[in-house]
PDB file of N, CA and C in Angstrom:
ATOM      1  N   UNK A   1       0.820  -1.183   0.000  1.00  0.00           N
ATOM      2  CA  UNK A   1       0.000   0.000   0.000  1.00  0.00           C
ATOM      3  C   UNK A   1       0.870   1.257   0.000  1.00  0.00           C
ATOM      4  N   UNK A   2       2.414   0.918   0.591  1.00  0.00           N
ATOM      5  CA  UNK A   2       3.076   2.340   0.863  1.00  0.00           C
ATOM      6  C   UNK A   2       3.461   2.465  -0.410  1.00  0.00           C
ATOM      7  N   UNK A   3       3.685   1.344  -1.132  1.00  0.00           N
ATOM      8  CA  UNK A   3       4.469   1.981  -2.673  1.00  0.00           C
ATOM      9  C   UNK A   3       3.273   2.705  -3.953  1.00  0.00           C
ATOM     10  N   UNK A   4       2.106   2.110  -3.556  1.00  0.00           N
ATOM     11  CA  UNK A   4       1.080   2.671  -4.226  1.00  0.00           C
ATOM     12  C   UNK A   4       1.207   4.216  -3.833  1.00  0.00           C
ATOM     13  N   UNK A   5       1.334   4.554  -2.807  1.00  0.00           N
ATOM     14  CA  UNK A   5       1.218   5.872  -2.305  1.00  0.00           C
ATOM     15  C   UNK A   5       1.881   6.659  -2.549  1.00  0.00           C
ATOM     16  N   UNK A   6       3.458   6.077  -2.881  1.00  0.00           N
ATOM     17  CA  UNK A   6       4.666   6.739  -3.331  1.00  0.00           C
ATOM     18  C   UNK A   6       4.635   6.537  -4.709  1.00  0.00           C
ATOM     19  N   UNK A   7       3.853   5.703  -5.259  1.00  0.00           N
ATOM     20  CA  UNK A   7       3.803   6.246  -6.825  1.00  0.00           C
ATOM     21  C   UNK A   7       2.844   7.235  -7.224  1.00  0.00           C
ATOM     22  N   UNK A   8       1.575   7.142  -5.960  1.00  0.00           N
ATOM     23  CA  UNK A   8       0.288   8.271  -6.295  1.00  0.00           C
ATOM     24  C   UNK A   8       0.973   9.677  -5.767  1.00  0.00           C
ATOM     25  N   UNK A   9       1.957  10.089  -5.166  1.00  0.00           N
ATOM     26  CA  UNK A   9       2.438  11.393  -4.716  1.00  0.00           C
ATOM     27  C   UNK A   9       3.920  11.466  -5.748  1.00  0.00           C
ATOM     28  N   UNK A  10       4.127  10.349  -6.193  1.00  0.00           N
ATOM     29  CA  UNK A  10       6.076  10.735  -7.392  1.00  0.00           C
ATOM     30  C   UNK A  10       4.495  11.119  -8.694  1.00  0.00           C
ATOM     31  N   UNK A  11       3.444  10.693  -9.076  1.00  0.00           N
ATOM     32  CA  UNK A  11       2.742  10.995 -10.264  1.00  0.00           C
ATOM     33  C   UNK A  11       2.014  12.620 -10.330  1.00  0.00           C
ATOM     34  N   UNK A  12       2.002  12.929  -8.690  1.00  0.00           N
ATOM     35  CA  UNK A  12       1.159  14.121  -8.339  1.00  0.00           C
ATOM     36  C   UNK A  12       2.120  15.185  -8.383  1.00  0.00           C
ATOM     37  N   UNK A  13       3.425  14.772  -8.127  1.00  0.00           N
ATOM     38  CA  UNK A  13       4.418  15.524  -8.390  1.00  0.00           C
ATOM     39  C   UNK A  13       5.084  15.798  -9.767  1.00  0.00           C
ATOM     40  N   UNK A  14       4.883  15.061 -10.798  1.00  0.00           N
ATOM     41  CA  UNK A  14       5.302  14.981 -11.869  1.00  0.00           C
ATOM     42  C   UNK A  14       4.104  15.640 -12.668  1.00  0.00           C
ATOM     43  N   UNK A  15       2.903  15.828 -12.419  1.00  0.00           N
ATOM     44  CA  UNK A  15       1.369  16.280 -12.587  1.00  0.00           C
ATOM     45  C   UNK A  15       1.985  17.858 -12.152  1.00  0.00           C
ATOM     46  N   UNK A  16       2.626  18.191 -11.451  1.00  0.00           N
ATOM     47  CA  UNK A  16       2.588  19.349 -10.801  1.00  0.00           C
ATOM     48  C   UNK A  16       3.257  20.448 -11.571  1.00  0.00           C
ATOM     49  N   UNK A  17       4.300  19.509 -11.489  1.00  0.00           N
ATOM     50  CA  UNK A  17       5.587  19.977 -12.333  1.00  0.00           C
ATOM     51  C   UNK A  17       5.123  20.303 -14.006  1.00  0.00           C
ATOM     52  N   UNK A  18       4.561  19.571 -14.718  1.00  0.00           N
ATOM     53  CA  UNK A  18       3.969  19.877 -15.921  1.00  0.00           C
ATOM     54  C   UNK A  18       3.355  21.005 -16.028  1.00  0.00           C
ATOM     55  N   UNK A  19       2.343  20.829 -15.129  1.00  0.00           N
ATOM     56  CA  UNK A  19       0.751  22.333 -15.088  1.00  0.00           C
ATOM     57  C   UNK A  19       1.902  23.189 -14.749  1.00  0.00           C
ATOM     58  N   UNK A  20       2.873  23.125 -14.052  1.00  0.00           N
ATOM     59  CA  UNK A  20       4.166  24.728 -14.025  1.00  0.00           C
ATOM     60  C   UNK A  20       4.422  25.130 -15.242  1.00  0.00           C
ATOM     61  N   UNK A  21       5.642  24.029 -16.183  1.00  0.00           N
ATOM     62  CA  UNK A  21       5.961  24.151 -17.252  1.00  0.00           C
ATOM     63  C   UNK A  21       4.821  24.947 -18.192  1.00  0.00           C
ATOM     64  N   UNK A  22       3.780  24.126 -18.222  1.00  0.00           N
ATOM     65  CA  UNK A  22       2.747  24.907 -19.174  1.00  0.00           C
ATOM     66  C   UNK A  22       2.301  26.111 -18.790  1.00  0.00           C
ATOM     67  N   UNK A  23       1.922  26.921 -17.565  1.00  0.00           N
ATOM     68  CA  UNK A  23       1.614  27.832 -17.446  1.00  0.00           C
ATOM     69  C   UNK A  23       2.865  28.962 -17.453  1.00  0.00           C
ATOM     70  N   UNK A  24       3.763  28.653 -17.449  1.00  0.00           N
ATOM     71  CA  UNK A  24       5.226  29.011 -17.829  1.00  0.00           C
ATOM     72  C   UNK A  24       5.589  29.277 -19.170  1.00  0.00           C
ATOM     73  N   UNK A  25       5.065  28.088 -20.272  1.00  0.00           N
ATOM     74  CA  UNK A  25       4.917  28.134 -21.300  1.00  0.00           C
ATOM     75  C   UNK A  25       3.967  29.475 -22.118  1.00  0.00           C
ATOM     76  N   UNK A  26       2.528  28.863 -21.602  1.00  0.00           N
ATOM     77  CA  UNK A  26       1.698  30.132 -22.046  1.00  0.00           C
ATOM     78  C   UNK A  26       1.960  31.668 -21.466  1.00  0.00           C
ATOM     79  N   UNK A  27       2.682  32.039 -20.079  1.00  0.00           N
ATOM     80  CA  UNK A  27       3.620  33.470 -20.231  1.00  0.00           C
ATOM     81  C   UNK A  27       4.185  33.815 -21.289  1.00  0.00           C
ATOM     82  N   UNK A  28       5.353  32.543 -21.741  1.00  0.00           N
ATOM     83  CA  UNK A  28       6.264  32.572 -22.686  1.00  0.00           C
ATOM     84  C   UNK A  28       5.205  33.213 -23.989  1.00  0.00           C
ATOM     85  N   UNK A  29       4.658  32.447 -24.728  1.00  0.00           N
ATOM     86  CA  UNK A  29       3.892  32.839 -25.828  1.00  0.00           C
ATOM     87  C   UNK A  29       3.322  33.854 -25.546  1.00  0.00           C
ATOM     88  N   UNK A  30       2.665  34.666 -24.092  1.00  0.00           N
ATOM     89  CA  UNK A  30       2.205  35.696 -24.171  1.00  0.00           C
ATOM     90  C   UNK A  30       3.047  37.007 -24.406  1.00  0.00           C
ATOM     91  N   UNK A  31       3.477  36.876 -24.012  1.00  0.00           N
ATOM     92  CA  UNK A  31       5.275  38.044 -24.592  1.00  0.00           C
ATOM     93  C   UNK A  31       5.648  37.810 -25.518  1.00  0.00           C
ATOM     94  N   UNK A  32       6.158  36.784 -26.032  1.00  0.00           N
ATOM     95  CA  UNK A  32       6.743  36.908 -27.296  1.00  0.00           C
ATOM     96  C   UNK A  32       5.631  37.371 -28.541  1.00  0.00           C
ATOM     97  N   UNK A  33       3.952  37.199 -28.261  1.00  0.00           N
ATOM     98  CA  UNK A  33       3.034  37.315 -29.224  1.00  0.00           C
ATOM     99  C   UNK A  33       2.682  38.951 -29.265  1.00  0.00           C
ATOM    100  N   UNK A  34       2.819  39.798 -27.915  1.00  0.00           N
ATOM    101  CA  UNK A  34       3.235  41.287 -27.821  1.00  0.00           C
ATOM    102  C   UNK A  34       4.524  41.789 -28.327  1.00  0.00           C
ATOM    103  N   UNK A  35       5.698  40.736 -28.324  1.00  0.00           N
ATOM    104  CA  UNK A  35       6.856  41.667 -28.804  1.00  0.00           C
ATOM    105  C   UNK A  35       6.819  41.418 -30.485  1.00  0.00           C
ATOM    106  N   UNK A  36       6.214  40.269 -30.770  1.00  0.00           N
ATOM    107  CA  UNK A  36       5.910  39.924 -32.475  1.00  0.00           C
ATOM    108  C   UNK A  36       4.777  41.256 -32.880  1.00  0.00           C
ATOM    109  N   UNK A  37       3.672  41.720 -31.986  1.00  0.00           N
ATOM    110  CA  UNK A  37       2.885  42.796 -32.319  1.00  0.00           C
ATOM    111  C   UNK A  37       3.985  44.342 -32.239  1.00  0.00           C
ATOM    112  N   UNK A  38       4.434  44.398 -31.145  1.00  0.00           N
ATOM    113  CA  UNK A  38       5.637  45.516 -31.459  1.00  0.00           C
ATOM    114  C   UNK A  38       6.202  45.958 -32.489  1.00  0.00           C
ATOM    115  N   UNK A  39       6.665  44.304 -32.765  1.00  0.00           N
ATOM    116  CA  UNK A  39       8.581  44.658 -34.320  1.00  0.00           C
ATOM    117  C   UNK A  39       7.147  44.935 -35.274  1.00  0.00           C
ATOM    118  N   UNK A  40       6.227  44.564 -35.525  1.00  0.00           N
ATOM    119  CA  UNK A  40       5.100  44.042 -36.731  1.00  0.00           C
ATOM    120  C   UNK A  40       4.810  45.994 -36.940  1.00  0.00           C
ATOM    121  N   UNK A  41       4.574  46.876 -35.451  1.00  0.00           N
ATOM    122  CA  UNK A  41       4.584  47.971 -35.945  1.00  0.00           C
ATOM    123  C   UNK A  41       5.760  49.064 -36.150  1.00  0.00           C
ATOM    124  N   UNK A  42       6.609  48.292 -35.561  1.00  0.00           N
ATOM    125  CA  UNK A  42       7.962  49.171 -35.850  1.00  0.00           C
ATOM    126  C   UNK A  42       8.238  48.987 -37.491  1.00  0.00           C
ATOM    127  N   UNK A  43       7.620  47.672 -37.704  1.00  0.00           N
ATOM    128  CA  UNK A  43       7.987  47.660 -39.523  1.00  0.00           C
ATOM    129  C   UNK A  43       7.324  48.318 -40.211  1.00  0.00           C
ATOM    130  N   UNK A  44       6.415  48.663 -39.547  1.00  0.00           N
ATOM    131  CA  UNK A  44       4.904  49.137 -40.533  1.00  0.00           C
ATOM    132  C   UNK A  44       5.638  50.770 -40.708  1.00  0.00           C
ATOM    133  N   UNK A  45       6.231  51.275 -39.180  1.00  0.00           N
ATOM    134  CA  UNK A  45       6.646  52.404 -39.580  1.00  0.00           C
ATOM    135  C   UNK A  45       7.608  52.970 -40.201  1.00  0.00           C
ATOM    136  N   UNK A  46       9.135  51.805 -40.405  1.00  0.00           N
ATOM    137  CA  UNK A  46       9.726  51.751 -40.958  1.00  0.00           C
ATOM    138  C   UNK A  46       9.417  51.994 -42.068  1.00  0.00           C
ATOM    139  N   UNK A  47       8.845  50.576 -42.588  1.00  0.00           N
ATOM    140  CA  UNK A  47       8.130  50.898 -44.526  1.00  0.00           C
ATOM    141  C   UNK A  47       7.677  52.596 -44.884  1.00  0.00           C
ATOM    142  N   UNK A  48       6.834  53.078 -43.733  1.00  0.00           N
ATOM    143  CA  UNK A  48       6.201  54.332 -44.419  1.00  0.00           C
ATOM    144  C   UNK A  48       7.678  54.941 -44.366  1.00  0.00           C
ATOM    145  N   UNK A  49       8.376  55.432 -43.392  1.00  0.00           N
ATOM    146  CA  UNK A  49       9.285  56.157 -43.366  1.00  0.00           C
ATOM    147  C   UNK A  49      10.093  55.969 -44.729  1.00  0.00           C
ATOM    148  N   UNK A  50      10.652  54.720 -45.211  1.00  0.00           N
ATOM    149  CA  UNK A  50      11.260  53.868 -46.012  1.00  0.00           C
ATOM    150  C   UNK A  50      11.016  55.348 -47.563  1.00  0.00           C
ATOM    151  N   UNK A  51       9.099  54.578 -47.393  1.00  0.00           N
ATOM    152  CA  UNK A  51       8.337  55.513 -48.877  1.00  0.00           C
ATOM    153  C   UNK A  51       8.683  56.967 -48.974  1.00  0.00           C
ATOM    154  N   UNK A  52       8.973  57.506 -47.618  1.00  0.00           N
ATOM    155  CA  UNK A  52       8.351  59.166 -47.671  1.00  0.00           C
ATOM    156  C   UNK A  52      10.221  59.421 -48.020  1.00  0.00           C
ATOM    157  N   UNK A  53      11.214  58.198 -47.460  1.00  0.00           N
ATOM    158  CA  UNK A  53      12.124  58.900 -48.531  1.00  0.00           C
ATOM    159  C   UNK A  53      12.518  58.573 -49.715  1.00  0.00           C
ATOM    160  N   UNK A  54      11.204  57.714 -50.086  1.00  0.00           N
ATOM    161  CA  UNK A  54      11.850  57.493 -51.223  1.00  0.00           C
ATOM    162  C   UNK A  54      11.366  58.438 -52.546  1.00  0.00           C
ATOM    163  N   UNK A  55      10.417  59.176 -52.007  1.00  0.00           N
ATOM    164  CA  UNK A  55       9.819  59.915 -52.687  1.00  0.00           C
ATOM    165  C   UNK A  55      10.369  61.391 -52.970  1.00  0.00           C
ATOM    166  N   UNK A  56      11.093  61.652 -51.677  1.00  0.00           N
ATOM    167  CA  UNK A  56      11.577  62.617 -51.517  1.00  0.00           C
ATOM    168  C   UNK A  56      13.385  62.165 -52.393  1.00  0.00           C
ATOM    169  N   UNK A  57      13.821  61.289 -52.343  1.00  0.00           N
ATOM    170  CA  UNK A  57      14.884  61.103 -53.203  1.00  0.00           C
ATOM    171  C   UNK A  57      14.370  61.140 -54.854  1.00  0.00           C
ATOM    172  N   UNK A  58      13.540  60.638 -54.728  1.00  0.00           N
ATOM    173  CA  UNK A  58      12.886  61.012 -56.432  1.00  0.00           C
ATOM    174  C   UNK A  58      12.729  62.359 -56.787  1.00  0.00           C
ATOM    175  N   UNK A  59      12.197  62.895 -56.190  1.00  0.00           N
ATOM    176  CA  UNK A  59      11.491  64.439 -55.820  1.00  0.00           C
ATOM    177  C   UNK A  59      13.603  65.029 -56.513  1.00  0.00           C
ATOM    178  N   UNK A  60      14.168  64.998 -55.313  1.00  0.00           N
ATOM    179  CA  UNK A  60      15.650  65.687 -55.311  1.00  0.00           C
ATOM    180  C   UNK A  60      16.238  65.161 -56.587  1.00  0.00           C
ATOM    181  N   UNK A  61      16.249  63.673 -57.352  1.00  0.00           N
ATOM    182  CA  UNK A  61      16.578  63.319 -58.134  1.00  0.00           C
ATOM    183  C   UNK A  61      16.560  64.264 -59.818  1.00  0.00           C
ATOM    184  N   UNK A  62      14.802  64.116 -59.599  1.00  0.00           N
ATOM    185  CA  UNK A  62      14.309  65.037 -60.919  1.00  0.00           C
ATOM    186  C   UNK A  62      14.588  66.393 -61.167  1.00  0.00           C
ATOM    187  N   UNK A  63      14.933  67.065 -59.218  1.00  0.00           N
ATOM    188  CA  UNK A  63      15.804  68.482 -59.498  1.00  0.00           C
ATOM    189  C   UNK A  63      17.168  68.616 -59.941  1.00  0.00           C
ATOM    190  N   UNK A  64      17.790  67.863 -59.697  1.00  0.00           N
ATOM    191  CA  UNK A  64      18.851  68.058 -59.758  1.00  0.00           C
ATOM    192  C   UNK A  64      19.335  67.678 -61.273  1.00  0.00           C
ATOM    193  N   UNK A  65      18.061  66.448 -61.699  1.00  0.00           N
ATOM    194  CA  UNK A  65      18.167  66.547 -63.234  1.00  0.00           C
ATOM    195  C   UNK A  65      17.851  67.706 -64.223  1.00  0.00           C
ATOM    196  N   UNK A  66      16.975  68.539 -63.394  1.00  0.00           N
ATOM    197  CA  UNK A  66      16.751  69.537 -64.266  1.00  0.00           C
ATOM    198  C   UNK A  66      17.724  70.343 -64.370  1.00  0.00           C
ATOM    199  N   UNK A  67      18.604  70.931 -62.653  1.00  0.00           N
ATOM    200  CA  UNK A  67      19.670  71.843 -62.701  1.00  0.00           C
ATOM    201  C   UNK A  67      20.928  71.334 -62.427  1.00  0.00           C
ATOM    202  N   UNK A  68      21.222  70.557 -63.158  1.00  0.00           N
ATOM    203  CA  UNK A  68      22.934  69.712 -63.102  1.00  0.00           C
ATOM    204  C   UNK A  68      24.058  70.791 -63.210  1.00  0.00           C
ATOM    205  N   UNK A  69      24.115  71.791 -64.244  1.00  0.00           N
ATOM    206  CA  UNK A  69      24.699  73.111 -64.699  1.00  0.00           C
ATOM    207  C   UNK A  69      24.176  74.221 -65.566  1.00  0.00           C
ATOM    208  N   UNK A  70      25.378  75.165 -65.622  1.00  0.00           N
ATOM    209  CA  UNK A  70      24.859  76.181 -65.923  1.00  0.00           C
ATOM    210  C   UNK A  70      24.133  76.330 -67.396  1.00  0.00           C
ATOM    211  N   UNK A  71      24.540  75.565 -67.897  1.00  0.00           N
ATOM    212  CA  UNK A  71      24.100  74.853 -69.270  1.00  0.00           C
ATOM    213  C   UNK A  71      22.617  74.387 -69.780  1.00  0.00           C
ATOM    214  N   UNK A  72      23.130  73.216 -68.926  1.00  0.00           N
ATOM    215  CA  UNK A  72      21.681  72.327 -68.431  1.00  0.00           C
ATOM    216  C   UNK A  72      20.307  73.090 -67.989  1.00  0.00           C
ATOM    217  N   UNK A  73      20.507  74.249 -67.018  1.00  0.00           N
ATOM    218  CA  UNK A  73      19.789  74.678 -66.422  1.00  0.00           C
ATOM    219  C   UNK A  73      19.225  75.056 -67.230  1.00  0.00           C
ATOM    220  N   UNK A  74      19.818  75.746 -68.239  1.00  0.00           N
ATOM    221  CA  UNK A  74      18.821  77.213 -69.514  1.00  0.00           C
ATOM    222  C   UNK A  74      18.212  76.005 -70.701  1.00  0.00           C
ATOM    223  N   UNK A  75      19.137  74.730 -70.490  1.00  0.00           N
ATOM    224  CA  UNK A  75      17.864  73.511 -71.645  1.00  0.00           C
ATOM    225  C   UNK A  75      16.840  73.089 -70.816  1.00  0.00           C
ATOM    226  N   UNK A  76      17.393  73.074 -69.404  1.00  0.00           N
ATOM    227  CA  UNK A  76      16.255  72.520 -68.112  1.00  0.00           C
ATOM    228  C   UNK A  76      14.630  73.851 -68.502  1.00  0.00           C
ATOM    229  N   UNK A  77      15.052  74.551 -68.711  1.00  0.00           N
ATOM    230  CA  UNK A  77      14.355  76.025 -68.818  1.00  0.00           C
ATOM    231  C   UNK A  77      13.446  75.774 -69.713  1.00  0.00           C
ATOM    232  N   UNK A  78      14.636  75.921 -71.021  1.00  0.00           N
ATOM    233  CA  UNK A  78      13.715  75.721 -72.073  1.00  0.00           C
ATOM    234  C   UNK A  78      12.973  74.520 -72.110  1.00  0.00           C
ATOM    235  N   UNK A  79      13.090  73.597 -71.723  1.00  0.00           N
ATOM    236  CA  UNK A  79      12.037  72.286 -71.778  1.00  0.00           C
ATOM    237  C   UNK A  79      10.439  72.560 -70.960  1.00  0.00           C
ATOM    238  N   UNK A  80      11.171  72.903 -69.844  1.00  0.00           N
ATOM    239  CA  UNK A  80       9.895  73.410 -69.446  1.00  0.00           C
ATOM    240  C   UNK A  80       9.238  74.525 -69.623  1.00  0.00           C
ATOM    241  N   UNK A  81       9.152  75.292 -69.925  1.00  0.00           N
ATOM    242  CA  UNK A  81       8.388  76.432 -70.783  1.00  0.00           C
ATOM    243  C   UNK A  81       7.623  75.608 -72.249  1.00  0.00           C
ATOM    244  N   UNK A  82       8.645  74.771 -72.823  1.00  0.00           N
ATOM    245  CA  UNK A  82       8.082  74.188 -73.777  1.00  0.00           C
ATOM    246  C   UNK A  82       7.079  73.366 -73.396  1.00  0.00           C
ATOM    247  N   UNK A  83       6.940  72.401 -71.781  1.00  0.00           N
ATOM    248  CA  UNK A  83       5.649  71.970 -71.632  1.00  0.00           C
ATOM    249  C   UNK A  83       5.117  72.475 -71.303  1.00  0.00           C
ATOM    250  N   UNK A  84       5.450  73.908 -70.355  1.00  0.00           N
ATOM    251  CA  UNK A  84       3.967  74.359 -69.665  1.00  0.00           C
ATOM    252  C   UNK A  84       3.476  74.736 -70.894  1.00  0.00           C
ATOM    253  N   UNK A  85       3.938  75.382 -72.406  1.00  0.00           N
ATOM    254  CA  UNK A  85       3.172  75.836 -73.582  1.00  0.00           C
ATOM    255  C   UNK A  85       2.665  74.695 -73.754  1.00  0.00           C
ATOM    256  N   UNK A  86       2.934  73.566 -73.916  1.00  0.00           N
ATOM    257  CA  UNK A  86       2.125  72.263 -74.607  1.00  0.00           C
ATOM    258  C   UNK A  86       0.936  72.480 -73.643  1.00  0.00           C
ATOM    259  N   UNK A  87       0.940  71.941 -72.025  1.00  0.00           N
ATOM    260  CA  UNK A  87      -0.016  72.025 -71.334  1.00  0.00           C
ATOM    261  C   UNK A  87      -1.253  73.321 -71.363  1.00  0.00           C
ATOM    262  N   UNK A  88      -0.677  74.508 -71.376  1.00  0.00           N
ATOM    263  CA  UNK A  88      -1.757  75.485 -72.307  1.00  0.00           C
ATOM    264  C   UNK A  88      -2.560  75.484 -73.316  1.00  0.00           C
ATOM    265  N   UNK A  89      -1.761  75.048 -74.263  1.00  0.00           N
ATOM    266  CA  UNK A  89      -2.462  74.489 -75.205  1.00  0.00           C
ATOM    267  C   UNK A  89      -3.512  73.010 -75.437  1.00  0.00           C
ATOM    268  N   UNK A  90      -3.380  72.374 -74.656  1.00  0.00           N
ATOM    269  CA  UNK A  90      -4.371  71.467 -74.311  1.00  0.00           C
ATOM    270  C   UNK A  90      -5.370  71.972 -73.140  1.00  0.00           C
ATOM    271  N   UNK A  91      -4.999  72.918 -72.258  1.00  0.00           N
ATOM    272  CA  UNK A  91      -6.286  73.441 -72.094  1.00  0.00           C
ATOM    273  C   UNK A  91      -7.151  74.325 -72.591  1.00  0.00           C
ATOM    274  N   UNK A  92      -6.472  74.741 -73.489  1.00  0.00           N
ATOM    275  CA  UNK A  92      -7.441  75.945 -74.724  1.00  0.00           C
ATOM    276  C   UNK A  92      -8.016  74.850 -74.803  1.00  0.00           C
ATOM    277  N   UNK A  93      -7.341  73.720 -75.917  1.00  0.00           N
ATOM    278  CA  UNK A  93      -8.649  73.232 -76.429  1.00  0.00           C
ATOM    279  C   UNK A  93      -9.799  72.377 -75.723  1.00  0.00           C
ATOM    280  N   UNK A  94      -9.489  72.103 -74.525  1.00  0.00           N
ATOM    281  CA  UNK A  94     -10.414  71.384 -73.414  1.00  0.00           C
ATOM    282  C   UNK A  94     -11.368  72.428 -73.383  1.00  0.00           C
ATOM    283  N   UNK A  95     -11.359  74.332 -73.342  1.00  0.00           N
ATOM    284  CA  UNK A  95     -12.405  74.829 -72.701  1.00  0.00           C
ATOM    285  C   UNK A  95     -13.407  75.112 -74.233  1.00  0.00           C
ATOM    286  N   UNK A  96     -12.560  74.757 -75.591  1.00  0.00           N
ATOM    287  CA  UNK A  96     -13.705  74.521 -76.419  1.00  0.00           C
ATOM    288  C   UNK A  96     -14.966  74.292 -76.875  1.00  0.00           C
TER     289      UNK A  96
END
């Protein structure tokens, strides 16, 4: 009867020890499933940040294509005058 007893208290103990581990466990997953929600918005803000320069490097890109030199600048000139005239001229004829 005593060894029954010492296997029903070594099983209650080994029972014990588990329900620890697991509730130990599910802490574990509860943090790591907040710090996975964290990085998830640190990326989100990254990416935008990422866009707004990439737009802004485009943005600086196309200036600097227009005014490379002193040269450039007065064909940079003339090109555009030549579209804003194109663009005028397609709205004449739009208010037709």
């Amino acid at each position: 009867m005593e060894e029954t007893s010492n296997i029903i208290e070594s099983l209650n103990d080994k029972f014990k020890s588990l329900v620890y581990l697991y509730e130990k466990s599910l802490e574990e997953v509860k943090v790591i499933g907040e710090e996975n929600n964290l990085l998830k918005e640190k990326l989100k803000k990254q990416e935008t940040s990422y866009q707004e320069l990439k737009t802004k490097y485009d943005t600086l890109s196309l200036v600097k294509a227009f005014t490379a030199s002193g040269e450039d600048n007065h064909e940079a000139k003339i090109k555009v005058n030549k579209i804003v005239r194109e663009i005028d001229n397609c709205i004449a004829l739009l208010n037709r």
